[in-house]
N, C-alpha and C. Protein backbone atom coordinates (compact mmCIF):
# COMPACT_ATOMS: atom_id res chain seq x y z
N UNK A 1 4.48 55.26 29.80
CA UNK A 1 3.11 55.53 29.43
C UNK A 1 2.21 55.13 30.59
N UNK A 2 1.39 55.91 30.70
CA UNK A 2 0.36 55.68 31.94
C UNK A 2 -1.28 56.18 31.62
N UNK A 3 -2.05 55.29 31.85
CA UNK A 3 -3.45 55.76 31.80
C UNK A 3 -4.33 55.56 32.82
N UNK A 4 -5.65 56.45 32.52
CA UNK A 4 -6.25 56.99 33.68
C UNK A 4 -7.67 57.14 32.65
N UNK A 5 -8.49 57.52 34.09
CA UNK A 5 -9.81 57.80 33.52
C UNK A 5 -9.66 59.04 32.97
N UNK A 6 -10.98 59.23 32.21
CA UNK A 6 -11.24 60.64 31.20
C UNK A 6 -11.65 61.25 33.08
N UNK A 7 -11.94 62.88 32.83
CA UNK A 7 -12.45 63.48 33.66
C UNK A 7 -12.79 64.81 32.03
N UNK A 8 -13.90 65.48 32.91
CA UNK A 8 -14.05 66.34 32.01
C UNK A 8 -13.32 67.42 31.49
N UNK A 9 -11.81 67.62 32.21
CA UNK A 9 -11.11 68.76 32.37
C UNK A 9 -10.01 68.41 30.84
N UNK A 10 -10.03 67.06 30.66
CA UNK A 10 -9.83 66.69 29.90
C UNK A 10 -10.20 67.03 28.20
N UNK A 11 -11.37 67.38 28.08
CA UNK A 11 -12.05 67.47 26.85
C UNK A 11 -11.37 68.54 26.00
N UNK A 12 -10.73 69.81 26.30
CA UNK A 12 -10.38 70.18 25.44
C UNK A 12 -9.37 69.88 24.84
N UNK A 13 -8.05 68.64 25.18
CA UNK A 13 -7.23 68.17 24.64
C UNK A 13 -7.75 67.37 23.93
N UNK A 14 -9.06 66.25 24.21
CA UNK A 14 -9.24 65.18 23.55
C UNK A 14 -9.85 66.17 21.84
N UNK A 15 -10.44 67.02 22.28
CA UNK A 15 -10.76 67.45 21.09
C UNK A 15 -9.38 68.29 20.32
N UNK A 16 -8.69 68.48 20.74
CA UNK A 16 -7.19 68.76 19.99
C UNK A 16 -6.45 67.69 19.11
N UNK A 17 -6.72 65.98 20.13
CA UNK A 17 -6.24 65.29 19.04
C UNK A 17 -6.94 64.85 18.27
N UNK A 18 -8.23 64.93 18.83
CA UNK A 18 -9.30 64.98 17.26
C UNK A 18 -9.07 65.67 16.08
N UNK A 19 -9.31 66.97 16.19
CA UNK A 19 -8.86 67.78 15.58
C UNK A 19 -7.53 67.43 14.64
N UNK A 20 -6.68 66.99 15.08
CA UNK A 20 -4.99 66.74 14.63
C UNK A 20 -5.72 65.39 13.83
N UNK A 21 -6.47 64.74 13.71
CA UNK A 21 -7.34 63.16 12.83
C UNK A 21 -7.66 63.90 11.89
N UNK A 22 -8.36 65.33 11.96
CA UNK A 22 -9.27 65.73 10.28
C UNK A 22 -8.57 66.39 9.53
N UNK A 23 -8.79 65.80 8.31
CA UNK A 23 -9.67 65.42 7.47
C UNK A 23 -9.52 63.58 7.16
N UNK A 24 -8.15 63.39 7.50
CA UNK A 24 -7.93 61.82 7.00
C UNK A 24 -8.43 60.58 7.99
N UNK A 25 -8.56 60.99 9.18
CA UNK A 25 -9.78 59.71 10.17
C UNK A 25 -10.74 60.24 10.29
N UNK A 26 -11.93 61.30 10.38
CA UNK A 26 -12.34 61.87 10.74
C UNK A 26 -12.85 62.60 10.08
N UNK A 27 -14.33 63.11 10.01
CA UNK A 27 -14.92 63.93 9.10
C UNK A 27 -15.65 64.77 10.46
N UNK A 28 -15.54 66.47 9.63
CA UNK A 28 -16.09 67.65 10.79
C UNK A 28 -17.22 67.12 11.83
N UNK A 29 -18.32 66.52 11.07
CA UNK A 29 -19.23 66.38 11.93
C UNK A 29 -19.21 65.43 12.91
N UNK A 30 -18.08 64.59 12.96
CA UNK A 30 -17.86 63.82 13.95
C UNK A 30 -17.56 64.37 15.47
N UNK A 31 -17.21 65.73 15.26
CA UNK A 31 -16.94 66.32 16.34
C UNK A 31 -18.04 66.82 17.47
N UNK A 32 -19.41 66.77 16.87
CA UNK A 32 -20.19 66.69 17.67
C UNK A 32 -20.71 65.42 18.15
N UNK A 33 -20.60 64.23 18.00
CA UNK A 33 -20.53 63.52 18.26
C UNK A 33 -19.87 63.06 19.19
N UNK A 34 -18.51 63.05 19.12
CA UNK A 34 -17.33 63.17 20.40
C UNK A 34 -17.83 63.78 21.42
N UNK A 35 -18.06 65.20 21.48
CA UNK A 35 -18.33 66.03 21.95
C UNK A 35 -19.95 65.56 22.81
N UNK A 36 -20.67 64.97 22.11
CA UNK A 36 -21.64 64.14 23.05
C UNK A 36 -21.51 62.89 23.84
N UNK A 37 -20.64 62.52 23.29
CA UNK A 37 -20.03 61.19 24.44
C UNK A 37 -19.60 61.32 25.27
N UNK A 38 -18.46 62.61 25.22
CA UNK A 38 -17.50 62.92 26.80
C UNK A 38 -18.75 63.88 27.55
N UNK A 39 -19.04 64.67 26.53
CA UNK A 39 -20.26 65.37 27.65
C UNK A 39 -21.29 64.17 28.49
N UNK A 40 -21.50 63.22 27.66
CA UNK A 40 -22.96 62.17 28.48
C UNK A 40 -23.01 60.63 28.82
N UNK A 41 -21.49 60.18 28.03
CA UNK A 41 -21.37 58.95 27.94
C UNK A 41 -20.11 58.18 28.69
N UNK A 42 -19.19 59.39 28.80
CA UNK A 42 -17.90 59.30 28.84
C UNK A 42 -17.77 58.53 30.25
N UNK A 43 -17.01 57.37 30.92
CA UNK A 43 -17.62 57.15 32.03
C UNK A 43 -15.79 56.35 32.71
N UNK A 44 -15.84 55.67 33.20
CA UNK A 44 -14.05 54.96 34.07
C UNK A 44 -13.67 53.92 33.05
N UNK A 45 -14.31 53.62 32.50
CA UNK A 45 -13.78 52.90 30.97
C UNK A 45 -13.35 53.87 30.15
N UNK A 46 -13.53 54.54 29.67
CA UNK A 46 -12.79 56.01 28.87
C UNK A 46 -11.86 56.41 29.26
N UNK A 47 -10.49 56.11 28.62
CA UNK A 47 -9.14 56.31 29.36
C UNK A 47 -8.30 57.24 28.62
N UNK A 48 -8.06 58.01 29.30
CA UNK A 48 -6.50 58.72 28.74
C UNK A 48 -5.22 58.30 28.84
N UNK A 49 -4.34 58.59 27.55
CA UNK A 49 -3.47 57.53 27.49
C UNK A 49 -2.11 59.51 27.25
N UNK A 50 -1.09 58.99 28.58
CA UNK A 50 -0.18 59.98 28.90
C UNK A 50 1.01 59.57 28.68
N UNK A 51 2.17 60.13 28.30
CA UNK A 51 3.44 60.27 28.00
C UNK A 51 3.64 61.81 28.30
N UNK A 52 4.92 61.14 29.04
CA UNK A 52 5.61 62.53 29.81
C UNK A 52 4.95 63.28 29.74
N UNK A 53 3.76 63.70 30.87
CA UNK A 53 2.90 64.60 31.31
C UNK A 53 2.24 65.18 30.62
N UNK A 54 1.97 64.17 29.56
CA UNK A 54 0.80 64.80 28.10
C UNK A 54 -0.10 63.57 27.62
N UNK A 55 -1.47 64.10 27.83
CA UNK A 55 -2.19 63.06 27.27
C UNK A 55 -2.38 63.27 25.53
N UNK A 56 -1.80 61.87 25.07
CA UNK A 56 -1.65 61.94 23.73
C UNK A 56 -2.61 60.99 23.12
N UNK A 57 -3.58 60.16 23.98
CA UNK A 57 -4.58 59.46 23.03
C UNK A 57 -5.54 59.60 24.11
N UNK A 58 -6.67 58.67 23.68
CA UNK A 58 -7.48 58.55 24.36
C UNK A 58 -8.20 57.22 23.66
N UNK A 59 -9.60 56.80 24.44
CA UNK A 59 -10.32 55.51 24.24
C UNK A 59 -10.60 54.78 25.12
N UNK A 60 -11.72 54.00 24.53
CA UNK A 60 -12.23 52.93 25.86
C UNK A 60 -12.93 52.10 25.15
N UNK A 61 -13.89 51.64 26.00
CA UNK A 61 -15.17 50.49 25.73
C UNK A 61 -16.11 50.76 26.75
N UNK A 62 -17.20 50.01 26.07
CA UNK A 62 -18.28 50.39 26.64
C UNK A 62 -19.24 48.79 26.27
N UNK A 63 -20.17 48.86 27.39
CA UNK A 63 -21.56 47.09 27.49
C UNK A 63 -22.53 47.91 27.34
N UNK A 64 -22.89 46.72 26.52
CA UNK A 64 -24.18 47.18 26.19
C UNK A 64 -24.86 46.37 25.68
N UNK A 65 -26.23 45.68 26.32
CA UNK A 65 -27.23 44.70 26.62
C UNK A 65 -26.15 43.05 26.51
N UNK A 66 -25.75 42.28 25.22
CA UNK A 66 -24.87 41.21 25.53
C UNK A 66 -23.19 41.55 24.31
N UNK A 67 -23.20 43.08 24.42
CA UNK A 67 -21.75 43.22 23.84
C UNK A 67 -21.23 44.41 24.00
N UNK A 68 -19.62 44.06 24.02
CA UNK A 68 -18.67 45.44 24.12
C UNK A 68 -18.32 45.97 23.31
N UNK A 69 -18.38 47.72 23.03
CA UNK A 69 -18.11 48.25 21.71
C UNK A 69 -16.88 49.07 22.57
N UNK A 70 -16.20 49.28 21.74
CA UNK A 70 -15.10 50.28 21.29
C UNK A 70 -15.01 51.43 21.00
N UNK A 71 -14.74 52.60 21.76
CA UNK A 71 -15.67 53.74 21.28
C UNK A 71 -14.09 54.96 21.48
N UNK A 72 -13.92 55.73 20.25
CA UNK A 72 -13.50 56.97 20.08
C UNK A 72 -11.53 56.59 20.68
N UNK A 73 -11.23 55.94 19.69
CA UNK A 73 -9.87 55.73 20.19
C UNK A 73 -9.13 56.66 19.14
N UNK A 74 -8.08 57.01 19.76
CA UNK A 74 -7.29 57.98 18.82
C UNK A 74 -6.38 58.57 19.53
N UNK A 75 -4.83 58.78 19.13
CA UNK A 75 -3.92 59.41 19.16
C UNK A 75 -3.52 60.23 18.19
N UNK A 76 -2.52 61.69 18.93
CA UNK A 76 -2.70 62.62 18.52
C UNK A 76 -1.29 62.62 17.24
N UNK A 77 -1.89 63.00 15.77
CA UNK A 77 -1.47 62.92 14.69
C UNK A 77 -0.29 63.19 14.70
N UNK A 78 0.84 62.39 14.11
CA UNK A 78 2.20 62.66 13.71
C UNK A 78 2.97 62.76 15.39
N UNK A 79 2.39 63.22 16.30
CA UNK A 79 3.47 62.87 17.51
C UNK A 79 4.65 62.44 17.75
N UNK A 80 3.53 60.85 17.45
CA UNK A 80 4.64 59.98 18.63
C UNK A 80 5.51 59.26 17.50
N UNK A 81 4.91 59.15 16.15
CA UNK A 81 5.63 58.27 15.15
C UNK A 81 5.14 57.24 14.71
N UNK A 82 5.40 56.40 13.30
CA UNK A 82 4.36 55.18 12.98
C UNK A 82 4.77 54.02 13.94
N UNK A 83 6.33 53.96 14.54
CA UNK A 83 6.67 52.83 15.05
C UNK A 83 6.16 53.07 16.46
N UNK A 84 6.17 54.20 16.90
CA UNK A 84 5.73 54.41 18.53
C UNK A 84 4.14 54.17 18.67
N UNK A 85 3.32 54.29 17.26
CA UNK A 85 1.87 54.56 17.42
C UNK A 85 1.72 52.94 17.60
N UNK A 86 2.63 52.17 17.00
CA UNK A 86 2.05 50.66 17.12
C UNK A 86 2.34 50.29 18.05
N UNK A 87 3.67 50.60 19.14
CA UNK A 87 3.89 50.51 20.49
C UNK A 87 2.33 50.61 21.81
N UNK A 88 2.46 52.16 21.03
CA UNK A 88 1.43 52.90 22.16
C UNK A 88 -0.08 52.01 21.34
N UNK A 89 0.04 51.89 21.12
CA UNK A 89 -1.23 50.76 20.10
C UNK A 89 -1.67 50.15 20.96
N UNK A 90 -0.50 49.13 20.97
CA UNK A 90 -0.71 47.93 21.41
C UNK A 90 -0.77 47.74 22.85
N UNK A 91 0.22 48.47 24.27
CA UNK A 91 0.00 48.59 25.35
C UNK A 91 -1.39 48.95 25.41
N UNK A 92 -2.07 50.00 24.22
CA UNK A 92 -3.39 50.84 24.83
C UNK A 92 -4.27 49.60 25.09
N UNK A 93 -4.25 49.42 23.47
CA UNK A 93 -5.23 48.14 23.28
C UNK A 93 -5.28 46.83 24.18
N UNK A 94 -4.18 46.38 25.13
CA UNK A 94 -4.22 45.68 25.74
C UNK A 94 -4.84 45.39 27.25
N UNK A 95 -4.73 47.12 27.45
CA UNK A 95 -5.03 47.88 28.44
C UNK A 95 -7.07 47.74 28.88
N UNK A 96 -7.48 48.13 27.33
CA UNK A 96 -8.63 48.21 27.22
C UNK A 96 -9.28 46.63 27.66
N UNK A 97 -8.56 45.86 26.85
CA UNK A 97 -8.98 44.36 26.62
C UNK A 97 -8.79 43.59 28.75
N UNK A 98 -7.60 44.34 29.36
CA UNK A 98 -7.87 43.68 30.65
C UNK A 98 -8.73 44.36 31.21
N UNK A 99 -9.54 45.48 30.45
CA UNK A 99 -10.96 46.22 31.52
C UNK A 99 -11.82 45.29 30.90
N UNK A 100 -12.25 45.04 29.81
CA UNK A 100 -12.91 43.96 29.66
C UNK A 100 -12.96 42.98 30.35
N UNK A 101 -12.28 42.23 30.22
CA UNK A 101 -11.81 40.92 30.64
C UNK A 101 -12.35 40.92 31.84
N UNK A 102 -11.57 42.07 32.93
CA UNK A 102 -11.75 42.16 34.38
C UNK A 102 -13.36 42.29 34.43
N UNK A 103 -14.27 43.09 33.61
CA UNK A 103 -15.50 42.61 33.71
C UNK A 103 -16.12 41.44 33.97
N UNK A 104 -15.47 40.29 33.69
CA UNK A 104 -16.35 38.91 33.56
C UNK A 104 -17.16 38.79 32.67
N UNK A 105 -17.28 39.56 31.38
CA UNK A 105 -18.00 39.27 30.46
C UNK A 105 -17.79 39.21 29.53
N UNK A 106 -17.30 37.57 29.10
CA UNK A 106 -16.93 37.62 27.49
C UNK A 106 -17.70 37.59 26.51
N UNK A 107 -18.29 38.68 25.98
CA UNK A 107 -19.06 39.51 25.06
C UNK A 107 -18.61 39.47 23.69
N UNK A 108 -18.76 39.53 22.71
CA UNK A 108 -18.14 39.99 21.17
C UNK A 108 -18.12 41.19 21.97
N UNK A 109 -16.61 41.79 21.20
CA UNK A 109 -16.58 43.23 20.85
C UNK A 109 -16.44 43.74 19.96
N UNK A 110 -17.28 44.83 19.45
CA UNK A 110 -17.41 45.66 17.89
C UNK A 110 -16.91 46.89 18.18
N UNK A 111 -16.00 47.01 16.77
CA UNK A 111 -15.99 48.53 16.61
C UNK A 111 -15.95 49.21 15.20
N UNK A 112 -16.65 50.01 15.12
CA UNK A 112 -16.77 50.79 13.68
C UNK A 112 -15.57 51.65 13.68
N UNK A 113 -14.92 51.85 12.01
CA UNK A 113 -13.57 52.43 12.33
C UNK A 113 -13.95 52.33 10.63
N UNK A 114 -12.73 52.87 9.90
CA UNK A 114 -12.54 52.50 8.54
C UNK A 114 -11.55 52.11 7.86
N UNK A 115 -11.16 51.99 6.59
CA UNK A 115 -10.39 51.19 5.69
C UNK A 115 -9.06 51.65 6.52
N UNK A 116 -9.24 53.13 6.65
CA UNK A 116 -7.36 53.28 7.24
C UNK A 116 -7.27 52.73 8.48
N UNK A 117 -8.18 52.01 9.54
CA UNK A 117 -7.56 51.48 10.83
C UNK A 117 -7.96 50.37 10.68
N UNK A 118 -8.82 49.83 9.47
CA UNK A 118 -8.66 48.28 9.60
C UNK A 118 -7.44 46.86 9.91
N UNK A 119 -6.56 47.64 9.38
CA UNK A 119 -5.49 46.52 9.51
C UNK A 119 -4.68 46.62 11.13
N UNK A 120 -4.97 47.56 11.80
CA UNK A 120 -4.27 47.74 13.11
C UNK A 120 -5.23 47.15 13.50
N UNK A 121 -6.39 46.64 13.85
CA UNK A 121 -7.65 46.26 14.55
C UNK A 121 -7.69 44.88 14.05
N UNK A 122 -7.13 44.62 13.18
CA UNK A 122 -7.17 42.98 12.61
C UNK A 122 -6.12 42.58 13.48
N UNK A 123 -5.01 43.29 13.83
CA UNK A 123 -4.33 42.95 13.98
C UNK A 123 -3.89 42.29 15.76
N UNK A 124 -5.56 43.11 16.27
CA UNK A 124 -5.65 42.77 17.64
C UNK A 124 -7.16 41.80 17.94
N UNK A 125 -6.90 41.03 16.87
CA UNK A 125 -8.08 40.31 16.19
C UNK A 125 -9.52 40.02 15.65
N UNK A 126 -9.77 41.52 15.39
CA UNK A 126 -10.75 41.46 15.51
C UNK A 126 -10.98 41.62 13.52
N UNK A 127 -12.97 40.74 13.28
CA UNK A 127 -12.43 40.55 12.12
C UNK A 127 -13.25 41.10 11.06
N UNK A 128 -13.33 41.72 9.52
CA UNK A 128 -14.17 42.46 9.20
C UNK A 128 -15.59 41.43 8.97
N UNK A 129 -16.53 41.93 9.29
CA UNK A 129 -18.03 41.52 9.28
C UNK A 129 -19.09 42.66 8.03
N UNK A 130 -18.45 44.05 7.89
CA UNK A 130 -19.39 44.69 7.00
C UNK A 130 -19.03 45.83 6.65
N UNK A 131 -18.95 46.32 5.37
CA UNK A 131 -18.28 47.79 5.27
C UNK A 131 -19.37 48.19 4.24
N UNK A 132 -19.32 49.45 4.86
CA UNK A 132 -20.19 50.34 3.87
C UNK A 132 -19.83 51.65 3.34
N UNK A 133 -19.77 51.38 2.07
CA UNK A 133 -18.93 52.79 1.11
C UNK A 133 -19.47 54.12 1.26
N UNK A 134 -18.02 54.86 1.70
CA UNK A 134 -18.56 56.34 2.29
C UNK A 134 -19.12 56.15 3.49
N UNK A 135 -19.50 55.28 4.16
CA UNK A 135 -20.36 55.21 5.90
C UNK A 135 -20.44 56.08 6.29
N UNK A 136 -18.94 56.89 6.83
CA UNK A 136 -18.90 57.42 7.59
C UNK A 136 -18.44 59.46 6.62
N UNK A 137 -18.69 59.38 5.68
CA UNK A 137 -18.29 60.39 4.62
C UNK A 137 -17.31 60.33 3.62
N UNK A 138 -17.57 60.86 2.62
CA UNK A 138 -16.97 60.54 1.45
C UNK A 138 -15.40 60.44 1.79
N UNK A 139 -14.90 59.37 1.02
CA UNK A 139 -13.75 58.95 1.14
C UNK A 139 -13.47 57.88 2.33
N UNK A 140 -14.44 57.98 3.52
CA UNK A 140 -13.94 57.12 4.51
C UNK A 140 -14.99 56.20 4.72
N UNK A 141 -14.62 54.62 4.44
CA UNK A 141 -15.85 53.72 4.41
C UNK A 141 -16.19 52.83 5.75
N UNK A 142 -16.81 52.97 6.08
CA UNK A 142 -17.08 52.37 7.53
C UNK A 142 -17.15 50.66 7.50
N UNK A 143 -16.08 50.18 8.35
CA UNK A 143 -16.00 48.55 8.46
C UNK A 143 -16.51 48.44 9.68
N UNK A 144 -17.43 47.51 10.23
CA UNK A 144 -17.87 47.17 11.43
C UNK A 144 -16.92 45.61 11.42
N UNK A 145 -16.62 45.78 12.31
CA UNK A 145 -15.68 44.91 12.88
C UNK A 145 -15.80 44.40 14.02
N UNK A 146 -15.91 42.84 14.54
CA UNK A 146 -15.94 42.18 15.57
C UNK A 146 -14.99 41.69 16.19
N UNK A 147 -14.50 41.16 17.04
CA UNK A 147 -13.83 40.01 17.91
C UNK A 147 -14.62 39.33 18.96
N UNK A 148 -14.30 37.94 19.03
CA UNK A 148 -15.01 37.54 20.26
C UNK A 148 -13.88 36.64 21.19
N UNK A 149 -14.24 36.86 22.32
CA UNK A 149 -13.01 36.52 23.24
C UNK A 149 -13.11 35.19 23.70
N UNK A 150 -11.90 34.46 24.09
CA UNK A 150 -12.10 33.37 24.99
C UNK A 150 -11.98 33.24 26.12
N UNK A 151 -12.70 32.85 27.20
CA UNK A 151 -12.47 32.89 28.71
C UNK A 151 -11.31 31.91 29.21
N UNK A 152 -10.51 32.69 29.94
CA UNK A 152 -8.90 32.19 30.36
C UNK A 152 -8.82 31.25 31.35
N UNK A 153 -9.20 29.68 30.98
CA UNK A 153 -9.55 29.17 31.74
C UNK A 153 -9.01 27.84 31.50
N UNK A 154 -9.15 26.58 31.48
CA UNK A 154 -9.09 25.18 31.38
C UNK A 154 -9.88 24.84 30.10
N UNK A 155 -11.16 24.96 30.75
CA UNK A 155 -11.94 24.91 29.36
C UNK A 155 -12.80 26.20 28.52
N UNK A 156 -11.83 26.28 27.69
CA UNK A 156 -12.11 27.83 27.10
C UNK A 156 -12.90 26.74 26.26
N UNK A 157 -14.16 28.41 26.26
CA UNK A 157 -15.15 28.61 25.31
C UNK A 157 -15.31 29.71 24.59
N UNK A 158 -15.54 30.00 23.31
CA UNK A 158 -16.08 31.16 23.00
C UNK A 158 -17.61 31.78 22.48
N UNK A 159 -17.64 33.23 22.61
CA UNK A 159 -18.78 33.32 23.39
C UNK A 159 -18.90 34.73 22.52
């Protein structure tokens, strides 16, 4: 597995494995949404995530004024498998967390997601703070979810 920045040449796959998310992560109108991030937001934190010469997820993070959010992670449905998705999970997610890190800014990081990816996101510690029924469209309830990091140091603090 190997990742790289988004480039725009990219977008019509990312919207393929979008696509392969709806109806059960993902509600239609989210797609313009996506679709405005890689068009305006999308930036070297936004990574594509490849297996054998196919990008099969994507995701990143993003600062903003004193915190890091989490923005548009997703691999492409049924692929890789439930045991490979927690594999490719967890390298991704780890991946993301040393662009952080390498920032120098230990920030809380939030990410909005819902009931079905809550427990993979707990599981990279981050913890529920607020859910709101239907949030994000009927059936899918939006949990805002935090973590806050400790600086890797002697005397860790958190922050």
């Amino acid at each position: 597995m190997e990742f790289r920045s988004y480039h725009s040449k990219d977008k019509v796959r990312i919207l393929e494995i979008f696509r392969s998310n709806f109806p059960k992560y993902f509600v239609e109108c989210d797609a313009l949404d996506l679709i405005d991030f890689l068009d305006n937001y999308a930036d070297e934190n936004y990574l594509v995530v490849i297996e054998n010469g196919k990008i099969i997820g994507s995701g990143g993070h993003y600062t903003k004024s004193n915190m890091h959010g989490i923005a548009w992670v997703m691999f492409e449905r049924n692929l890789i498998g439930h045991k490979n998705l927690l594999k490719f999970s967890d390298e991704f997610f780890n991946k993301i967390e040393d662009n952080i890190k390498g920032e120098g800014k230990y920030f809380p990081v939030s990410i909005n997601t819902t009931q079905l990816m809550e427990k993979l996101f707990k599981r990279y510690g981050f913890e529920t703070v607020e859910v709101i029924d239907n949030g994000f469209g009927k059936g899918l309830d939006e949990y805002k979810m935090t973590k806050k990091f400790q600086r890797e140091n002697n005397h860790a603090e958190k922050y």
